[in-house]
PDB file of N, CA and C in Angstrom:
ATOM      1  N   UNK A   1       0.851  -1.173   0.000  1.00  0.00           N
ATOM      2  CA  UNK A   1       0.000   0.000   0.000  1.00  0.00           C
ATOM      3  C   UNK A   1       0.900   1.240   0.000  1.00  0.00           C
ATOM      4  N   UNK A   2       0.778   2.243  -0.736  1.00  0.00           N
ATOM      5  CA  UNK A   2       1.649   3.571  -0.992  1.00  0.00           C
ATOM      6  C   UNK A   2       1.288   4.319   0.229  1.00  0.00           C
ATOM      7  N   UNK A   3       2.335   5.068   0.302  1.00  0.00           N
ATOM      8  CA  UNK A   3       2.303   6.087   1.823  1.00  0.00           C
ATOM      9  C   UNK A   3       0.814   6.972   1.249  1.00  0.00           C
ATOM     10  N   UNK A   4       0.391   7.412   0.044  1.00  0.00           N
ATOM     11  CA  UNK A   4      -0.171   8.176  -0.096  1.00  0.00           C
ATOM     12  C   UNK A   4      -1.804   7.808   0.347  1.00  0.00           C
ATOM     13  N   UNK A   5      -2.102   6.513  -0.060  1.00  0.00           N
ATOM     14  CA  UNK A   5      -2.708   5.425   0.314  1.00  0.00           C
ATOM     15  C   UNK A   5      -3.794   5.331   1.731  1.00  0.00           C
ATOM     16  N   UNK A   6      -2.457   5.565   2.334  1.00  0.00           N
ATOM     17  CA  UNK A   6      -2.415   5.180   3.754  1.00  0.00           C
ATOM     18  C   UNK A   6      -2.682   6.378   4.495  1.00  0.00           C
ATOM     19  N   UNK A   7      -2.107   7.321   3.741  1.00  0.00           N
ATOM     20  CA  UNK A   7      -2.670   8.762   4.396  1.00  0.00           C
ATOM     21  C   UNK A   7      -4.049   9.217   3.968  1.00  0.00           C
ATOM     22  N   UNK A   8      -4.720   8.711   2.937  1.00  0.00           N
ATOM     23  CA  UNK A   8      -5.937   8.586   2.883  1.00  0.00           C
ATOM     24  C   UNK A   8      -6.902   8.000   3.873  1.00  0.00           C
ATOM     25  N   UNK A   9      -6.336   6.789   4.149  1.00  0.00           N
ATOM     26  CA  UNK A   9      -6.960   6.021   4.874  1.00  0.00           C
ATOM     27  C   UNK A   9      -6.758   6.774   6.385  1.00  0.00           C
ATOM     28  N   UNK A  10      -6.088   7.103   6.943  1.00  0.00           N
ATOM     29  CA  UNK A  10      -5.947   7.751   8.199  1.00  0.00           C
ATOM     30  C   UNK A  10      -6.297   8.590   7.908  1.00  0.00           C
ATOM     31  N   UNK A  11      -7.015   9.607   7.208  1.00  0.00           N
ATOM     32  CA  UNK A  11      -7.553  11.185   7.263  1.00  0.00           C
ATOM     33  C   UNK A  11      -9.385  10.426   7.524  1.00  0.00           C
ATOM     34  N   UNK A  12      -9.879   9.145   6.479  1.00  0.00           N
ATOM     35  CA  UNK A  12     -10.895   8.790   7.040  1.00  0.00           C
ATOM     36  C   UNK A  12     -11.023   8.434   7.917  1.00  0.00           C
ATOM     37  N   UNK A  13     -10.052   7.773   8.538  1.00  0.00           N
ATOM     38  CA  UNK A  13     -10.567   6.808  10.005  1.00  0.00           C
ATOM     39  C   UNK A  13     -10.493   8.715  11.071  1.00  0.00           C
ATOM     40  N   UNK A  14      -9.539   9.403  10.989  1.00  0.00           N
ATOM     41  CA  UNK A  14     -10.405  10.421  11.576  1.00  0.00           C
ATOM     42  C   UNK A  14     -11.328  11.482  11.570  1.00  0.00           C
ATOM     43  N   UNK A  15     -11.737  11.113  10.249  1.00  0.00           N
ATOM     44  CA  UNK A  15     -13.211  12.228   9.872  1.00  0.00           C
ATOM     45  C   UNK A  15     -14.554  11.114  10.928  1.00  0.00           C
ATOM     46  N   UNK A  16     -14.138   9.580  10.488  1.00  0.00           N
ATOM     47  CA  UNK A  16     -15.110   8.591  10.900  1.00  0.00           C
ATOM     48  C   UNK A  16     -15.046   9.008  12.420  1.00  0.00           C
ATOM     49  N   UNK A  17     -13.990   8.889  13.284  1.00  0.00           N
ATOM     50  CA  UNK A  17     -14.102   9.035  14.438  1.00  0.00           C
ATOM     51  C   UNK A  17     -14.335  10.184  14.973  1.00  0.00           C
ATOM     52  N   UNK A  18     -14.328  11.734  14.348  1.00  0.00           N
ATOM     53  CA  UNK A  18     -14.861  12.931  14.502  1.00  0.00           C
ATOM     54  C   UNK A  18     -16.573  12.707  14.278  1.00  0.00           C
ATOM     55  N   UNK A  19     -16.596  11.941  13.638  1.00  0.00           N
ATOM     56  CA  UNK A  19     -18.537  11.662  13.114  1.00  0.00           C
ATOM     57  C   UNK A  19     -19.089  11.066  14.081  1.00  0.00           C
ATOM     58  N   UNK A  20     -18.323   9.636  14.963  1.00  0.00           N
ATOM     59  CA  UNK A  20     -18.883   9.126  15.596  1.00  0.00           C
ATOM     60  C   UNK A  20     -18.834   9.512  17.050  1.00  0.00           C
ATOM     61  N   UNK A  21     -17.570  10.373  17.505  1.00  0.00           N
ATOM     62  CA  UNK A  21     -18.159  10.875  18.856  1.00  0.00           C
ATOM     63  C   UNK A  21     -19.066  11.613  19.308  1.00  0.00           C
ATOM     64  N   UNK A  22     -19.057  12.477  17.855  1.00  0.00           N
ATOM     65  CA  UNK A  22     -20.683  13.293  18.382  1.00  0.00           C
ATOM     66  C   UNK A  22     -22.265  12.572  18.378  1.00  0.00           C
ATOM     67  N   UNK A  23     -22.334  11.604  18.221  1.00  0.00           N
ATOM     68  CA  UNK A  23     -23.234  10.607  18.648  1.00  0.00           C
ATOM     69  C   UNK A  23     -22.735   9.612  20.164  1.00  0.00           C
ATOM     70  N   UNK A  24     -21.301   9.192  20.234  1.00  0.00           N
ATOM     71  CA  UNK A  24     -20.976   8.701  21.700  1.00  0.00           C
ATOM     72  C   UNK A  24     -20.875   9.469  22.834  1.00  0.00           C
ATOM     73  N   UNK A  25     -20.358  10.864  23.000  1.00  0.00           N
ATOM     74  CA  UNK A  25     -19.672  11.235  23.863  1.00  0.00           C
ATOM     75  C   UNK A  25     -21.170  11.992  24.111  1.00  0.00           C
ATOM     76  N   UNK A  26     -21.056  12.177  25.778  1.00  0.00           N
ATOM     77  CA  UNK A  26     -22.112  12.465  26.541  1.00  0.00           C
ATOM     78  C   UNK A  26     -21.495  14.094  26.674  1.00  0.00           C
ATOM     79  N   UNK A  27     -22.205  15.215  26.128  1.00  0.00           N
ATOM     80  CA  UNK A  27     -21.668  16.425  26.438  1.00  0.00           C
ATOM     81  C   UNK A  27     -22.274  17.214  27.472  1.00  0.00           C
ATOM     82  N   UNK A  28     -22.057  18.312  27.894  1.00  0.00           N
ATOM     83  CA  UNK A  28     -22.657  19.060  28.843  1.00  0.00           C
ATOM     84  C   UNK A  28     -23.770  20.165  28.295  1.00  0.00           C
ATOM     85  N   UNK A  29     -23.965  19.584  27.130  1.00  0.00           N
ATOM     86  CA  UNK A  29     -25.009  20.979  26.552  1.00  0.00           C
ATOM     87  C   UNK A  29     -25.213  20.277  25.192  1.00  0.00           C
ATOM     88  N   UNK A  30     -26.529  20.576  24.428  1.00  0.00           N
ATOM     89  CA  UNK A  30     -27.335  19.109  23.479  1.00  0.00           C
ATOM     90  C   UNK A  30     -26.528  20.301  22.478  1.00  0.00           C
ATOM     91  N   UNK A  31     -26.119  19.572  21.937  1.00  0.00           N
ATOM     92  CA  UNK A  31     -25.870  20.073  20.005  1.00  0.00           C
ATOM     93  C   UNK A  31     -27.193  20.245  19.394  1.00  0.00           C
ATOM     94  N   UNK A  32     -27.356  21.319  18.977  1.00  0.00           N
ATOM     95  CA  UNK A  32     -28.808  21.966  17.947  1.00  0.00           C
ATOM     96  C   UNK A  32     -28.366  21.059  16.071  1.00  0.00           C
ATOM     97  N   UNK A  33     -27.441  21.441  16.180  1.00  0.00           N
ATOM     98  CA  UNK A  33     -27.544  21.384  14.521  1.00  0.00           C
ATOM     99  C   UNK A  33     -26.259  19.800  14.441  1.00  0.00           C
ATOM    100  N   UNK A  34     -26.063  18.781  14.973  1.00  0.00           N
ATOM    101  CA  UNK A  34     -25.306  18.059  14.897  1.00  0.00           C
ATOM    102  C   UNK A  34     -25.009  17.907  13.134  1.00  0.00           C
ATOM    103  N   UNK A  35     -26.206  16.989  12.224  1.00  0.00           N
ATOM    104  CA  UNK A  35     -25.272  16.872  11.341  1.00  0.00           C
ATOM    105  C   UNK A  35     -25.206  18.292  10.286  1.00  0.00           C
ATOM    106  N   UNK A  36     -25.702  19.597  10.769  1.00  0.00           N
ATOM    107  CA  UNK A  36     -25.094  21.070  10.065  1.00  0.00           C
ATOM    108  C   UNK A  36     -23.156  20.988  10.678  1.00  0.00           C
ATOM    109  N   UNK A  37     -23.004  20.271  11.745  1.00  0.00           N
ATOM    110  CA  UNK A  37     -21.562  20.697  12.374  1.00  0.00           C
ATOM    111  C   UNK A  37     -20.564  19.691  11.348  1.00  0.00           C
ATOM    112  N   UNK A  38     -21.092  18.031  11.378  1.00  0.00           N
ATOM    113  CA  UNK A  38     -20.477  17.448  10.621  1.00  0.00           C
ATOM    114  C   UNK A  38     -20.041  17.793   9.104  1.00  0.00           C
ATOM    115  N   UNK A  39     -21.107  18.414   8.580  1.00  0.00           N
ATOM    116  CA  UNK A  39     -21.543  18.889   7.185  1.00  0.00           C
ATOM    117  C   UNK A  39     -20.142  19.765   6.576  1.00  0.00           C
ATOM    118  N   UNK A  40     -20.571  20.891   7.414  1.00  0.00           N
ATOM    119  CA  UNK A  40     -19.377  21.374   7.910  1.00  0.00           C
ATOM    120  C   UNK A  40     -17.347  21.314   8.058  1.00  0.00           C
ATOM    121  N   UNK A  41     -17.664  20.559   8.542  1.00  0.00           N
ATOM    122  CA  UNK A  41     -16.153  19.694   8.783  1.00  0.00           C
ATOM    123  C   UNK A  41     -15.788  19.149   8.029  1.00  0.00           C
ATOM    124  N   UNK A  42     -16.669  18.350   7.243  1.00  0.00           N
ATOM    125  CA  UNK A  42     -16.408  17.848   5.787  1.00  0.00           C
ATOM    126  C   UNK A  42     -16.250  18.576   4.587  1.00  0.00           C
ATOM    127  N   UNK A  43     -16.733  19.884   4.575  1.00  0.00           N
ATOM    128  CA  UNK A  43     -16.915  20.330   3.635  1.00  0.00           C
ATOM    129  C   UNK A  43     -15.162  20.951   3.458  1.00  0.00           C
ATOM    130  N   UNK A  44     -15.284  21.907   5.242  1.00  0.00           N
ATOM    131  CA  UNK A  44     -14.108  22.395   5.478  1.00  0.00           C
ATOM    132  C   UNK A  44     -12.519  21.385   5.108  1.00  0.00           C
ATOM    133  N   UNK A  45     -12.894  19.855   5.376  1.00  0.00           N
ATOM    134  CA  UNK A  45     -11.414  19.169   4.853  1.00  0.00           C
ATOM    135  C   UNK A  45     -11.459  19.035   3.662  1.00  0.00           C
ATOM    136  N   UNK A  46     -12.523  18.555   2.574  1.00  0.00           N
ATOM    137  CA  UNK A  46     -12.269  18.810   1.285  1.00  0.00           C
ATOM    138  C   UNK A  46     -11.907  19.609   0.666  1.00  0.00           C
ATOM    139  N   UNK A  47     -11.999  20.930   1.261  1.00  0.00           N
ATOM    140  CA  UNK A  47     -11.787  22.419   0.634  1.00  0.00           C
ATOM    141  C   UNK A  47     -10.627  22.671   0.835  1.00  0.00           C
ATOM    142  N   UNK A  48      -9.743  22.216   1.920  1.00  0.00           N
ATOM    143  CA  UNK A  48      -8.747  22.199   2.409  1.00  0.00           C
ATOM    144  C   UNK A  48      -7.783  21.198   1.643  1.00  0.00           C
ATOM    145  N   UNK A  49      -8.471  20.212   1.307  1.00  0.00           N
ATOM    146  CA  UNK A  49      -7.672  19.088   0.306  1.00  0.00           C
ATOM    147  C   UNK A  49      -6.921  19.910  -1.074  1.00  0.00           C
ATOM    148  N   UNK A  50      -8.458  20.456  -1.699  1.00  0.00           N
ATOM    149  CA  UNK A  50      -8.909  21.386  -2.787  1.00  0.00           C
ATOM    150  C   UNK A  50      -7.675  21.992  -3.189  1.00  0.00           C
ATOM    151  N   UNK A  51      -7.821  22.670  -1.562  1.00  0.00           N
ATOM    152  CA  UNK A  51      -6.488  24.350  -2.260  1.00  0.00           C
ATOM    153  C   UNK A  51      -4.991  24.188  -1.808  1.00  0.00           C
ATOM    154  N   UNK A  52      -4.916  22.951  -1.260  1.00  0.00           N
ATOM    155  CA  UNK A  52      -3.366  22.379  -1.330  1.00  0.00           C
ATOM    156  C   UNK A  52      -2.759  21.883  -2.196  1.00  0.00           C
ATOM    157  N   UNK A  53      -3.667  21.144  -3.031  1.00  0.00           N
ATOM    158  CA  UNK A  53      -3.440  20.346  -4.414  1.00  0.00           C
ATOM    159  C   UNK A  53      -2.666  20.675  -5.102  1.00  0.00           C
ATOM    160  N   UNK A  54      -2.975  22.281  -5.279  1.00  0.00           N
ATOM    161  CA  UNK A  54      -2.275  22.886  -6.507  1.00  0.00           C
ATOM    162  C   UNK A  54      -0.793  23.267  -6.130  1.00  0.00           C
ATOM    163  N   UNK A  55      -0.668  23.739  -5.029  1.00  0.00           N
ATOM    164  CA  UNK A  55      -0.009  24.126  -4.076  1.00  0.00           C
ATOM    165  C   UNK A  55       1.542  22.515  -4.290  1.00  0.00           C
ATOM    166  N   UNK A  56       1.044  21.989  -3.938  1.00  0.00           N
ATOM    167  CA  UNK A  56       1.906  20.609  -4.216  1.00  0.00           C
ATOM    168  C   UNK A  56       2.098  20.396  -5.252  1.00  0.00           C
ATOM    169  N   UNK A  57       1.526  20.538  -6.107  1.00  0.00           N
ATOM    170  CA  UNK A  57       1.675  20.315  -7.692  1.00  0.00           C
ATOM    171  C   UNK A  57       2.783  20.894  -7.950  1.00  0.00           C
ATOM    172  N   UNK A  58       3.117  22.330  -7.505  1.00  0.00           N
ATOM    173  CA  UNK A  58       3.404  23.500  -8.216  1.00  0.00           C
ATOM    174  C   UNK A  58       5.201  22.922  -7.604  1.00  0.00           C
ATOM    175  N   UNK A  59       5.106  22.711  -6.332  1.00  0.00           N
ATOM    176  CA  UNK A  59       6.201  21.977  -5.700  1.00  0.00           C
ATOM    177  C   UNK A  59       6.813  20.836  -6.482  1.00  0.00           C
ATOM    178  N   UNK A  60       6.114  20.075  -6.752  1.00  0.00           N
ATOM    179  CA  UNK A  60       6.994  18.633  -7.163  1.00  0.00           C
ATOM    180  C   UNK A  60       6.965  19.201  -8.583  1.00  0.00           C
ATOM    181  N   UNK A  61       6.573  19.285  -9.678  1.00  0.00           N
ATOM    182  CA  UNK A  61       7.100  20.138 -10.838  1.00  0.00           C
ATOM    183  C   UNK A  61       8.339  20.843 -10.614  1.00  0.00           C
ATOM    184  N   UNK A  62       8.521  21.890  -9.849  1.00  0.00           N
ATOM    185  CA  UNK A  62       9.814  22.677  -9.429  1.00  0.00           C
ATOM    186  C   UNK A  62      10.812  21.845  -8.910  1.00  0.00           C
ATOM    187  N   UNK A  63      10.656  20.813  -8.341  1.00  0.00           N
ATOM    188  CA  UNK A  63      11.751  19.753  -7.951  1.00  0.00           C
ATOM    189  C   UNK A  63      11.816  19.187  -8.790  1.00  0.00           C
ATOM    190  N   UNK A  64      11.015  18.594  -9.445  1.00  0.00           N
ATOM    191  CA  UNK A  64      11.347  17.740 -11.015  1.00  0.00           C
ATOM    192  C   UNK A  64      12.484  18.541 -11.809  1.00  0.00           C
ATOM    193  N   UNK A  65      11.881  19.628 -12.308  1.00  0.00           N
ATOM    194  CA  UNK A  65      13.028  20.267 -12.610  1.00  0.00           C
ATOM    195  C   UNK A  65      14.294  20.881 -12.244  1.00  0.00           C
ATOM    196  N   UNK A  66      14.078  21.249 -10.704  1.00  0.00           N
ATOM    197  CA  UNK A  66      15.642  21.270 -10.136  1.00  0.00           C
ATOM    198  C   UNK A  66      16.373  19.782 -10.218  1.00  0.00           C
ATOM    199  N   UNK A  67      16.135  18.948  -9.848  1.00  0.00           N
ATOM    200  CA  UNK A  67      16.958  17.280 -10.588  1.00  0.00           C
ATOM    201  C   UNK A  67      17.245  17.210 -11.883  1.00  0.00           C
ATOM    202  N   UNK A  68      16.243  17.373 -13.018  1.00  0.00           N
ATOM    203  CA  UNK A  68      16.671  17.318 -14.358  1.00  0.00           C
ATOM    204  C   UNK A  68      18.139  18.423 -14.541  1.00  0.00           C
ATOM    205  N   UNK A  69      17.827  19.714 -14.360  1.00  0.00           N
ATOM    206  CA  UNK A  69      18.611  20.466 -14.188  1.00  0.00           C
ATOM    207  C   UNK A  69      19.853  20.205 -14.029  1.00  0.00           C
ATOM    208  N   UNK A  70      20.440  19.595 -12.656  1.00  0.00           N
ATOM    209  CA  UNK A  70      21.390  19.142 -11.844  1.00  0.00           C
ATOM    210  C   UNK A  70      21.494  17.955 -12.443  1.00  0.00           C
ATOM    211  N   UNK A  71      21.003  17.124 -12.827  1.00  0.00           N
ATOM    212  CA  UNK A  71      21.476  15.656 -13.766  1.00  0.00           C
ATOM    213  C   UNK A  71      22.434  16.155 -14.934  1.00  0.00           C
ATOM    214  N   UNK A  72      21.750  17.071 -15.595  1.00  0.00           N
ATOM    215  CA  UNK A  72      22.104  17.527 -16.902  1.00  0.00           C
ATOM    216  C   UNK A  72      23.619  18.462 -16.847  1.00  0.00           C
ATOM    217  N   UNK A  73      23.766  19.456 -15.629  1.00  0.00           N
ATOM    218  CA  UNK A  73      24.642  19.716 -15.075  1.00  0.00           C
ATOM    219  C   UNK A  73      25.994  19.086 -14.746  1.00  0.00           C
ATOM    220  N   UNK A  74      25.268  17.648 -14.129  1.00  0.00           N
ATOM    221  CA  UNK A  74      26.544  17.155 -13.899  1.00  0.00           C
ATOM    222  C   UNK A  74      27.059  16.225 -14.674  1.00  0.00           C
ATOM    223  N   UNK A  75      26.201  16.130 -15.980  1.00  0.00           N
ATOM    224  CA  UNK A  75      26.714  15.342 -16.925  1.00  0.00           C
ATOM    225  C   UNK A  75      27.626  15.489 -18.328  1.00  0.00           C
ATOM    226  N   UNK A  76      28.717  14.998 -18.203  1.00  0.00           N
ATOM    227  CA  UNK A  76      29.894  15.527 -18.318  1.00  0.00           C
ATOM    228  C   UNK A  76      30.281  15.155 -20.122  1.00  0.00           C
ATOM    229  N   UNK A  77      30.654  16.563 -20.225  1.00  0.00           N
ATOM    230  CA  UNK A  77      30.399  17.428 -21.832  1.00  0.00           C
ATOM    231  C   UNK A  77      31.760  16.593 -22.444  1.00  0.00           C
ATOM    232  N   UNK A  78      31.292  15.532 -23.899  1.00  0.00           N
ATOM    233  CA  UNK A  78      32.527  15.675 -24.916  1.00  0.00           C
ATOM    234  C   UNK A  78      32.740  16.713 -25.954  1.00  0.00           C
ATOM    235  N   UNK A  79      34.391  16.629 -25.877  1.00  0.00           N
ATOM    236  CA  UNK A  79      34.632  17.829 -26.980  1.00  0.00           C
ATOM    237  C   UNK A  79      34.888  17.023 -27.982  1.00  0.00           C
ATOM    238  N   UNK A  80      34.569  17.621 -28.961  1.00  0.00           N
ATOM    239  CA  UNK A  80      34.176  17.249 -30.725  1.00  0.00           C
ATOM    240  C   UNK A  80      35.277  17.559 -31.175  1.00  0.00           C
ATOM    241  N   UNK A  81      36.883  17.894 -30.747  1.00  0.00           N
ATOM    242  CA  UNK A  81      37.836  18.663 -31.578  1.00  0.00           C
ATOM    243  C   UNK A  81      38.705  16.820 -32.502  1.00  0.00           C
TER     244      UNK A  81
END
């Protein structure tokens, strides 16, 4: 399974366990809008997924090319004389 994978899987198991304590845990004051809060939270990590994306993209492109760069650099020039 890829690290990337796996970090999927651990961002659900804690959206799941953010979902399910507000149905377990006994609070001191009733939640009005429970699933408006969940709704919410979800919306807020996807959006959050959303506008990092590009953000990373823009990163590993720029490292792609700092390596090509530096490959090409250090690869060592014949003379034609």
């Amino acid at each position: 399974m890829t690290k990337k994978l796996q970090g999927v899987l651990v961002c659900l198991a804690g959206l799941g366990l953010q979902v399910t304590s507000d149905h377990f845990t006994d609070k001191n004051y009733p939640a009005l809008h429970k699933a408006k809060g969940d709704l919410f939270m979800i919306a807020g990590a996807t959006l959050y997924g959303f506008s990092t994306l590009p953000t990373l993209t823009i990163l590993v492109v720029e490292m792609l090319i700092t390596c090509i760069l530096f490959i090409v650099k250090q690869t060592p020039q014949k003379n034609s004389l």
